[in-house]
C-alpha atoms as a PDB file:
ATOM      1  CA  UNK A   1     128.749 -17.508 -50.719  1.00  0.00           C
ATOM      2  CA  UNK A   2     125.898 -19.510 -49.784  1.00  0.00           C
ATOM      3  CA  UNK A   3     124.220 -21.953 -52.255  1.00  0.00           C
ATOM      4  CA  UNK A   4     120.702 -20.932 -53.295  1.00  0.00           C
ATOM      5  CA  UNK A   5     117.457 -22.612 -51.271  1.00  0.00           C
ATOM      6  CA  UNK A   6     116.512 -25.816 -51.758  1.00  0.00           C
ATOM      7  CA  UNK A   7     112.722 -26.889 -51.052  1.00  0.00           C
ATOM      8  CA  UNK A   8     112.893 -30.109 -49.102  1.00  0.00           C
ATOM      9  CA  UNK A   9     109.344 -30.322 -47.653  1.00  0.00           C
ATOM     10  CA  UNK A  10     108.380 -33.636 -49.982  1.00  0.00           C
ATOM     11  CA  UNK A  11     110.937 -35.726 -48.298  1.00  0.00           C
ATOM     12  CA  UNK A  12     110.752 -34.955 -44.973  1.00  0.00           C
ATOM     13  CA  UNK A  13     107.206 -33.845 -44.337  1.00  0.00           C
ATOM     14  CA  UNK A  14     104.237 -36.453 -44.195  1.00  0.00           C
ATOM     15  CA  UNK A  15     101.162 -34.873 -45.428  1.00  0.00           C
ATOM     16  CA  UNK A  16      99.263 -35.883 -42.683  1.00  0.00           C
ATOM     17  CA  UNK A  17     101.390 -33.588 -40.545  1.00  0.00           C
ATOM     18  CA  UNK A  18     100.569 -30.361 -40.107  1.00  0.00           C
ATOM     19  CA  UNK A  19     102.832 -28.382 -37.372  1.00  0.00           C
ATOM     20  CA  UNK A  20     106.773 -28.751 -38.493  1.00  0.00           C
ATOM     21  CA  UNK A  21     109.647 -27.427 -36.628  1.00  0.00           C
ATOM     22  CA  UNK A  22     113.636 -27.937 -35.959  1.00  0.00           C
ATOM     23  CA  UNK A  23     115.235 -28.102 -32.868  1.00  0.00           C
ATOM     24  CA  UNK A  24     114.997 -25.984 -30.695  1.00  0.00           C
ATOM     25  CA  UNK A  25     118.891 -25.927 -30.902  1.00  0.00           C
ATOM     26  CA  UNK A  26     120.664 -26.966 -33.933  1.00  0.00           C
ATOM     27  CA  UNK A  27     122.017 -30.041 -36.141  1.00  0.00           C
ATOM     28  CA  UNK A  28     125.079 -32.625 -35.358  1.00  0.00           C
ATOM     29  CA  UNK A  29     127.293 -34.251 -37.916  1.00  0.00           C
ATOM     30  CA  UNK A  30     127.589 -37.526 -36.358  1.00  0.00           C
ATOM     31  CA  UNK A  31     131.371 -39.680 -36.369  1.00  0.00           C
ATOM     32  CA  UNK A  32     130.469 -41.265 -39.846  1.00  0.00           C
ATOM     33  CA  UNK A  33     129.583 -38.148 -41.742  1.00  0.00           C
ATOM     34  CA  UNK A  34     126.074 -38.436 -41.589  1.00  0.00           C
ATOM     35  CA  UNK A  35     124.092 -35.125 -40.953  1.00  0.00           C
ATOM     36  CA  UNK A  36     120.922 -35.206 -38.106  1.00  0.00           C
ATOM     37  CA  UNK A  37     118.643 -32.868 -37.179  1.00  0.00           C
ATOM     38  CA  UNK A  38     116.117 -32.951 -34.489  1.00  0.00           C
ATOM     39  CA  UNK A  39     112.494 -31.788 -35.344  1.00  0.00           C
ATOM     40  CA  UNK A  40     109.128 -32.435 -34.020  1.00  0.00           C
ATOM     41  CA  UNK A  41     105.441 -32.211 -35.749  1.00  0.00           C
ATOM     42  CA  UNK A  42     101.498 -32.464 -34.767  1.00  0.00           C
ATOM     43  CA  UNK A  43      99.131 -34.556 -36.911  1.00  0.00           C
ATOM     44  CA  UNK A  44      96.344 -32.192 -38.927  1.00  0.00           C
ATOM     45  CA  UNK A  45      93.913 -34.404 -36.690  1.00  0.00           C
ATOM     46  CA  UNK A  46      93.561 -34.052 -33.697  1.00  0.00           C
ATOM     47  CA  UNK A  47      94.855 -30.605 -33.854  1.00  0.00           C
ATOM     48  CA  UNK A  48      96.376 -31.917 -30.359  1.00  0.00           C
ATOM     49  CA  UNK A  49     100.227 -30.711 -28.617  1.00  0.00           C
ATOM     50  CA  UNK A  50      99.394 -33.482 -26.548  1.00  0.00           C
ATOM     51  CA  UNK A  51      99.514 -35.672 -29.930  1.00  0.00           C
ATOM     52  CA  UNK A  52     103.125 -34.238 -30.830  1.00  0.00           C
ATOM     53  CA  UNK A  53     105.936 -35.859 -31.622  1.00  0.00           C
ATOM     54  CA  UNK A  54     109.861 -35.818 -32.411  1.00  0.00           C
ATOM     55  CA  UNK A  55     111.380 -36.695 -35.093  1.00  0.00           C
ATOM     56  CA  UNK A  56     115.050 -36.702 -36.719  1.00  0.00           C
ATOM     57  CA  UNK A  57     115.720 -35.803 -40.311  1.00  0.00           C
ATOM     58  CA  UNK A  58     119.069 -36.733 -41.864  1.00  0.00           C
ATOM     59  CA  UNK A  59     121.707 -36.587 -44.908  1.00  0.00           C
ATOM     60  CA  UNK A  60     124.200 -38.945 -45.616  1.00  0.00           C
ATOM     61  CA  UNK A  61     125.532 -36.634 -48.868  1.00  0.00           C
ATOM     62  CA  UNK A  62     126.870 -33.707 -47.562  1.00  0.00           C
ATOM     63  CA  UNK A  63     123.023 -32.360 -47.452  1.00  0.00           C
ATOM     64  CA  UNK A  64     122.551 -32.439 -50.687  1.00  0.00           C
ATOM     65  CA  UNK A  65     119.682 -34.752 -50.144  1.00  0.00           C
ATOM     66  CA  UNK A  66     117.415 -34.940 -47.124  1.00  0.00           C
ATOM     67  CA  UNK A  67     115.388 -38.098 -45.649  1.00  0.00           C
ATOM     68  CA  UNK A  68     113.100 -38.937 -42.902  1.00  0.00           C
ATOM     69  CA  UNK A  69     114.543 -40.591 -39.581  1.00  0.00           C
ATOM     70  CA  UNK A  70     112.491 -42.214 -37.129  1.00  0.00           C
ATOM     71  CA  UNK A  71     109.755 -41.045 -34.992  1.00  0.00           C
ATOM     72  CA  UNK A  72     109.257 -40.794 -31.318  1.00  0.00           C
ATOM     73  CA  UNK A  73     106.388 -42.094 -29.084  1.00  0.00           C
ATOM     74  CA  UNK A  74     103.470 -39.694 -28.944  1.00  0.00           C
ATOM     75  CA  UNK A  75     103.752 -36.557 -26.456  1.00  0.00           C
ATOM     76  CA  UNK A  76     107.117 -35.334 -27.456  1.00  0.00           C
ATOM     77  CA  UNK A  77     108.096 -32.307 -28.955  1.00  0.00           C
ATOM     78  CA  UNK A  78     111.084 -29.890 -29.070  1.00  0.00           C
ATOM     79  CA  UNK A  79     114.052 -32.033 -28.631  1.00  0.00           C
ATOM     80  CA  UNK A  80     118.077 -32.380 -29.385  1.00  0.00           C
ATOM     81  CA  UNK A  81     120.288 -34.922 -30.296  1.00  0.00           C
ATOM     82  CA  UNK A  82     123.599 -36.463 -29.206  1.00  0.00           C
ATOM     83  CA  UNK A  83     125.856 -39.024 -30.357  1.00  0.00           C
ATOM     84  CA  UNK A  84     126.905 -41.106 -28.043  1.00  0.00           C
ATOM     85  CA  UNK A  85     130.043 -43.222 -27.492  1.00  0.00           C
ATOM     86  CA  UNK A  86     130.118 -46.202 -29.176  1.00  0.00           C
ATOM     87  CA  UNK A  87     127.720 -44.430 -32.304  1.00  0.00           C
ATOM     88  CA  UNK A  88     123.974 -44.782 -30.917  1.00  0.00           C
ATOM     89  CA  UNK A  89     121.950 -41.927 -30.866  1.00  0.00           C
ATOM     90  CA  UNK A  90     120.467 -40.382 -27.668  1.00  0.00           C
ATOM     91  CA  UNK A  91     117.198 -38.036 -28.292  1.00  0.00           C
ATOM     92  CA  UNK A  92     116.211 -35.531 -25.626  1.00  0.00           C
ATOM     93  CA  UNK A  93     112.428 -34.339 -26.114  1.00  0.00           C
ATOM     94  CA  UNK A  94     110.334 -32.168 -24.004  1.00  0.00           C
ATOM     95  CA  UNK A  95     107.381 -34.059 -22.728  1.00  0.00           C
ATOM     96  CA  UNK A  96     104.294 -33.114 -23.005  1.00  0.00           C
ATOM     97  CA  UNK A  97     102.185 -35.894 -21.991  1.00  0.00           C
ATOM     98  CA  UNK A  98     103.210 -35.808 -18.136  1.00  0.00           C
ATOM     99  CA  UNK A  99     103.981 -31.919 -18.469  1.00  0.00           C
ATOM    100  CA  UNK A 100     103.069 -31.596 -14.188  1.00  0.00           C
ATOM    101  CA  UNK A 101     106.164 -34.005 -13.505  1.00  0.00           C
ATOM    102  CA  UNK A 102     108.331 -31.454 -15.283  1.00  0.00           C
ATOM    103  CA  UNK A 103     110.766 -34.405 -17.017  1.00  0.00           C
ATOM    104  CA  UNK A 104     112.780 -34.737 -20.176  1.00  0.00           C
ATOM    105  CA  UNK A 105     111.787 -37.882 -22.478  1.00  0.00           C
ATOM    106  CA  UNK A 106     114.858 -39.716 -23.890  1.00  0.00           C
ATOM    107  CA  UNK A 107     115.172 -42.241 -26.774  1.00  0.00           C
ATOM    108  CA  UNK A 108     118.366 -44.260 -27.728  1.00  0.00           C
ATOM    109  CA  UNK A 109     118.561 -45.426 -31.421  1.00  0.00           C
ATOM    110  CA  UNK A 110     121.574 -48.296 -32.730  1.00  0.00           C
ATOM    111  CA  UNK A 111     120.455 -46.946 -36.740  1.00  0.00           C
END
């Protein structure tokens, strides 16, 4: 059976945000045990996609608790995760800022 909801928005949501999503694809439990998942949000102002960004949320307890990872440079969005060897983090985000070029974005993180 599956556990009952759990509202997580205070924790992982800024209030100045306003768009929220996950993925497009799905979560990763990296080597250590720690959960990730890749997510991206808009500011309320300017209502912008060019002002989008990714984002990771994560949960070192099983997910029992969730917190808020770190955040992109501006003119990301929909993205994915991957650990890579030797445990940093590679983030692949759709970029909107040079959409005409038709690129991916990456971002490596050691934490």
């Amino acid at each position: 059976d599956w556990a009952a909801p759990v509202e997580i928005t205070s924790t992982v949501k800024k209030p100045e945000w306003s768009w929220y999503a996950t993925g497009p694809g799905h979560g990763i439990q990296l080597t250590g045990g720690r959960l990730l998942i890749p997510c991206d949000h808009r500011p309320r102002q300017p209502a912008d996609r060019d002002q989008s960004r990714s984002h990771v949320i994560f949960s070192d307890d099983q997910g029992q608790t969730w917190q808020l990872g770190g955040t992109s440079e501006v003119g990301t969005n929909e993205c994915e995760a991957v650990e890579l060897a030797g445990g940093s983090l590679l983030l692949s985000m759709r970029n909107y800022t040079y959409r005409e070029q038709k690129q991916r974005v990456f971002a490596v993180s050691q934490d």
